[in-house]
C-alpha atoms as a PDB file:
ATOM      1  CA  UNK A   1       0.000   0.000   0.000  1.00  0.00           C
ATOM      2  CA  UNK A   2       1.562   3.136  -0.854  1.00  0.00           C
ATOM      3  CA  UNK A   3       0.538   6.322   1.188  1.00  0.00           C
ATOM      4  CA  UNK A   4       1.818  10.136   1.959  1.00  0.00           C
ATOM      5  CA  UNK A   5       3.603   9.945   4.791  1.00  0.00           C
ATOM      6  CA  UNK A   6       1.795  12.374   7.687  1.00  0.00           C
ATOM      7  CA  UNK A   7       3.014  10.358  10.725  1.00  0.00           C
ATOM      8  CA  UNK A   8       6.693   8.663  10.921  1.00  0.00           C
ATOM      9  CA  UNK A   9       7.372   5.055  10.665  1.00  0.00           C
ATOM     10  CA  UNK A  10       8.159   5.034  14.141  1.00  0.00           C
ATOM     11  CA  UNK A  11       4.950   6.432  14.906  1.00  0.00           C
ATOM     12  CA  UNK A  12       2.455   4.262  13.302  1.00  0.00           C
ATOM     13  CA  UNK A  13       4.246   1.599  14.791  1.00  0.00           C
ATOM     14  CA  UNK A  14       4.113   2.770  18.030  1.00  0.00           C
ATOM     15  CA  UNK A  15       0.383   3.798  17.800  1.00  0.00           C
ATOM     16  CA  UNK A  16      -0.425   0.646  15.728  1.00  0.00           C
ATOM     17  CA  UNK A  17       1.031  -1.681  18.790  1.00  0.00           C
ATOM     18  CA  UNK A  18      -0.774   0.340  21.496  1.00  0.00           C
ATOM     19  CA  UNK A  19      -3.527  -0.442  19.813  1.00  0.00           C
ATOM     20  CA  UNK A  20      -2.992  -4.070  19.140  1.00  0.00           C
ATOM     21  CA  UNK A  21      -2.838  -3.503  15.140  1.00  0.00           C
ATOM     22  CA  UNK A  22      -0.312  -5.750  13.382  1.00  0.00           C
ATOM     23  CA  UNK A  23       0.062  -3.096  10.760  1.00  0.00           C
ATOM     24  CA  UNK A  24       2.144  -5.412   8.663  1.00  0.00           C
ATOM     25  CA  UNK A  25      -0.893  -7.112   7.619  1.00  0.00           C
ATOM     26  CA  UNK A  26      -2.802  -4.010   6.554  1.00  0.00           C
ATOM     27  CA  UNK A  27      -3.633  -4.272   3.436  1.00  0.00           C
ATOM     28  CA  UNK A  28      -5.536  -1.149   2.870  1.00  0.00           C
ATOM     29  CA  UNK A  29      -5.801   2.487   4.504  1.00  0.00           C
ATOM     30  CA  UNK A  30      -9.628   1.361   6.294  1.00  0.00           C
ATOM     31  CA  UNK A  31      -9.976   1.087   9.569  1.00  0.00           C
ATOM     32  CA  UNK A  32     -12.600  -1.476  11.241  1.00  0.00           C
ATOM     33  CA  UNK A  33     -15.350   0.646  13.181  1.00  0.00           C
ATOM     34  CA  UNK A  34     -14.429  -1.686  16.487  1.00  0.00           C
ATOM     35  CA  UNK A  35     -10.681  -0.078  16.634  1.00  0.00           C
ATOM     36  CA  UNK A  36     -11.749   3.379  15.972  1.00  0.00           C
ATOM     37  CA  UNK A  37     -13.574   3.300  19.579  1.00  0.00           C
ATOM     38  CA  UNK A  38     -10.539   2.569  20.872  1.00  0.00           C
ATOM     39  CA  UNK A  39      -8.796   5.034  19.432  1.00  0.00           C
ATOM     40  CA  UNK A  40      -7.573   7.893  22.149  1.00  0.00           C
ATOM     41  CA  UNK A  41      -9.693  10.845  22.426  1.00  0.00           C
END
């Protein structure tokens, strides 16, 4: 998947494992509803 960077690598790792998303199996740029009401406010 190729995207515009807005957030560093480091970053989307680091948000990606607090919020238990293996982001090395994303294969597209959606998000399931279930993890967006996890997201931090």
């Amino acid at each position: 998947m190729n995207l515009p960077e807005y957030v560093s690598v480091e970053e989307a790792k680091r948000a990606c494992s607090e919020l238990n998303i293996s982001w090395t199996e994303l294969e597209d740029a959606h998000m399931p509803p279930e993890q967006i009401d996890r997201s931090p406010k």
